[in-house]
C-alpha atoms as a PDB file:
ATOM      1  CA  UNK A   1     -10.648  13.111  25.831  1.00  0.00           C
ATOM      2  CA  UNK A   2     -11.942   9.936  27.145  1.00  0.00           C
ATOM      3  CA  UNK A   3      -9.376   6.994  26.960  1.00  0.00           C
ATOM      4  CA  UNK A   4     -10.140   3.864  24.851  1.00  0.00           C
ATOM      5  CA  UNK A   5      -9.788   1.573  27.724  1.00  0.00           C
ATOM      6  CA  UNK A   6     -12.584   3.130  29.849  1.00  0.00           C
ATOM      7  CA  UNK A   7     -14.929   1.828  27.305  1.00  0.00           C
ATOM      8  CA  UNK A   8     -17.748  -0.470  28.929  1.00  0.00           C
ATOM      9  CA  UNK A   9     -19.040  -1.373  25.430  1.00  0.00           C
ATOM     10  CA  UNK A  10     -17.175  -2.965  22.682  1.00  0.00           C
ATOM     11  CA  UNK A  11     -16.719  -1.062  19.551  1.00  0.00           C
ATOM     12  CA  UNK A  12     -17.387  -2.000  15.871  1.00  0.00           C
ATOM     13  CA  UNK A  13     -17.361  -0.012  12.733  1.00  0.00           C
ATOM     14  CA  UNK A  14     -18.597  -0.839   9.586  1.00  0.00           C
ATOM     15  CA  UNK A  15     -15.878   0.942   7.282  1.00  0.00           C
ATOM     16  CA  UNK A  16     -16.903   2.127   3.100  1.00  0.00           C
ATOM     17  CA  UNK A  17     -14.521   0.100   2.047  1.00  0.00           C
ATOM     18  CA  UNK A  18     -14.960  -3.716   0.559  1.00  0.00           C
ATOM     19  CA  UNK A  19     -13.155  -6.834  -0.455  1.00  0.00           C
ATOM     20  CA  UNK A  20     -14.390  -9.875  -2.479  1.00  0.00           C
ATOM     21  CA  UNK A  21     -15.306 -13.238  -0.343  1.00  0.00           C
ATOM     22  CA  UNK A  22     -16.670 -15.845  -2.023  1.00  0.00           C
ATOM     23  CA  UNK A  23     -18.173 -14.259  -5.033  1.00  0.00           C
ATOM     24  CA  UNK A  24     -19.700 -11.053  -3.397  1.00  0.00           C
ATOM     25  CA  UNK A  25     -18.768  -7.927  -2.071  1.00  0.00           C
ATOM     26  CA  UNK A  26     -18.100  -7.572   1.630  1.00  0.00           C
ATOM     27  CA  UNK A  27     -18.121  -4.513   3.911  1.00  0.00           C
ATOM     28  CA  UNK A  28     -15.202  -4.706   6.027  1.00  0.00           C
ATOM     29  CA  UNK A  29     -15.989  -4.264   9.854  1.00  0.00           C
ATOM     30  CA  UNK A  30     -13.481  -3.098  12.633  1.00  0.00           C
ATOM     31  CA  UNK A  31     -13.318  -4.118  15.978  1.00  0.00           C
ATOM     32  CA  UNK A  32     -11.603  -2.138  18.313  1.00  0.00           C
ATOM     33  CA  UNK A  33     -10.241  -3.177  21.502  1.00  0.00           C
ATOM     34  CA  UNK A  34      -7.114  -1.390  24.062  1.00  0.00           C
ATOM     35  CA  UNK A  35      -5.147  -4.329  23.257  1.00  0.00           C
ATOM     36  CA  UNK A  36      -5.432  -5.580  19.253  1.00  0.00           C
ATOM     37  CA  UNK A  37      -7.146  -4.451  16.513  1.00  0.00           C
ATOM     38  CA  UNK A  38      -9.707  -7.303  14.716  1.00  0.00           C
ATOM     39  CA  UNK A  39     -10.752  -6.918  10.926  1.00  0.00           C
ATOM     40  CA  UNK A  40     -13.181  -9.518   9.166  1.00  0.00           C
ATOM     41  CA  UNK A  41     -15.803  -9.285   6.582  1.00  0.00           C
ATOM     42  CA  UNK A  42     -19.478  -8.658   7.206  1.00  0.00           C
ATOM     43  CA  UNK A  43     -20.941 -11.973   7.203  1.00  0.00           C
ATOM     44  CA  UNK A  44     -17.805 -13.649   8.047  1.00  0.00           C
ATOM     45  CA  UNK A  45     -16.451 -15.323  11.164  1.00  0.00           C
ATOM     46  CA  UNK A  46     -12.655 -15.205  10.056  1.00  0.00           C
ATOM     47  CA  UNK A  47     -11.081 -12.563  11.985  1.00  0.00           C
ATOM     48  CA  UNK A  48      -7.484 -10.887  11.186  1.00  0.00           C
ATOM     49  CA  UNK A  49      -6.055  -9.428  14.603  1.00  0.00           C
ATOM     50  CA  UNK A  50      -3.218  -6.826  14.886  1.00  0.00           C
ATOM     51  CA  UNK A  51      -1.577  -5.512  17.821  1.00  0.00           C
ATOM     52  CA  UNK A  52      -1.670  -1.934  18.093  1.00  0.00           C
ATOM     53  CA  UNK A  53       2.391  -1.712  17.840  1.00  0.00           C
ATOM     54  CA  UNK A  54       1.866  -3.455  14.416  1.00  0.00           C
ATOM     55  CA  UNK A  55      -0.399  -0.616  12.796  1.00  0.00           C
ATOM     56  CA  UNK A  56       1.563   1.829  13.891  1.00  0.00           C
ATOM     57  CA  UNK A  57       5.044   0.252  12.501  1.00  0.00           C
ATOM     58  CA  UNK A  58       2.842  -0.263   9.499  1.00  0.00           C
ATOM     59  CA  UNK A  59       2.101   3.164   9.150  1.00  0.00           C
ATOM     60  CA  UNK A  60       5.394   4.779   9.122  1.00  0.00           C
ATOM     61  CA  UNK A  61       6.280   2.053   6.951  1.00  0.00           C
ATOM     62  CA  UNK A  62       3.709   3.358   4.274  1.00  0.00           C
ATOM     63  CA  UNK A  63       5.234   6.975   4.752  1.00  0.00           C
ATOM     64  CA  UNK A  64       8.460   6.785   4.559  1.00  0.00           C
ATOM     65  CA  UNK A  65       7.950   4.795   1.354  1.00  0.00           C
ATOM     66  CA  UNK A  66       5.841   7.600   0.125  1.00  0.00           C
ATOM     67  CA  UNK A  67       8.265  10.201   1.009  1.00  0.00           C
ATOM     68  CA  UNK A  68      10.903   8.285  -0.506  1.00  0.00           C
ATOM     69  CA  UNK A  69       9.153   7.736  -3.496  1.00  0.00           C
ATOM     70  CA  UNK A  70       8.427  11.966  -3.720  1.00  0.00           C
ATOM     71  CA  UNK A  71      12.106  12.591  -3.402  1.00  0.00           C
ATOM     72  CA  UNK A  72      12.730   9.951  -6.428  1.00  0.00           C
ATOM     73  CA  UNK A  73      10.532  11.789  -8.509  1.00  0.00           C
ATOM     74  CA  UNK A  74      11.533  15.271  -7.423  1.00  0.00           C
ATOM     75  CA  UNK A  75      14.863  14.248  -8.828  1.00  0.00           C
ATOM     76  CA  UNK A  76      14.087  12.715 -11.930  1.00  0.00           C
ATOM     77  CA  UNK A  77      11.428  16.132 -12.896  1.00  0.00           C
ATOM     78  CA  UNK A  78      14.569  18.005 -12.156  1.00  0.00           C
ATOM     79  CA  UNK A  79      16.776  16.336 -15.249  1.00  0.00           C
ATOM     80  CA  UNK A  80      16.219  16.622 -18.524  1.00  0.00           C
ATOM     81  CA  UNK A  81      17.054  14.182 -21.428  1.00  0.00           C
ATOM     82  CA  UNK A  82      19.766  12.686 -19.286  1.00  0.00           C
ATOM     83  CA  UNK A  83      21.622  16.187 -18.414  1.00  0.00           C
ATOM     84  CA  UNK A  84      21.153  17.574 -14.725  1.00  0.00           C
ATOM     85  CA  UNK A  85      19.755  20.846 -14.505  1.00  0.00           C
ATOM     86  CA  UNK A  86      20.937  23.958 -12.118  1.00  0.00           C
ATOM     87  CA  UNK A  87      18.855  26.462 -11.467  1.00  0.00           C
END
């Protein structure tokens, strides 16, 4: 697998998804780089960067709330009207 860093050309990606920027929608385009991530708008100069550290604490973030939120609900299907239930 070849490692990001040996790259000799910088990498862009025009993603599916869109946001709204003055009144139209925008694809949003990724910039990769070994160091940061950039995100901005087609069109757009603005640029959001992010280390790499960041989208990864990010991510886990995002799961664990998921997971979290899975368990809440597992616990609430298993009660009914108030009373627990045991299998």
């Amino acid at each position: 697998m070849t490692k990001l860093s040996e790259r000799k050309t910088q990498l862009n990606q025009i993603t599916n998804g869109t946001a709204r920027y003055r009144g139209h929608e925008r694809p949003i385009v990724i910039e990769v780089t070994p160091e940061i991530l950039k995100l901005r708008l087609l069109g757009t100069r603005t640029r959001f960067e992010l280390s790499w550290r960041g989208v990864y604490d990010y991510a886990a973030q995002v799961a664990a709330n998921r997971e979290r939120e899975r368990r809440k609900a597992e616990r609430s299907a298993k009660r009914v009207g108030g009373v627990r239930v045991h299998p």
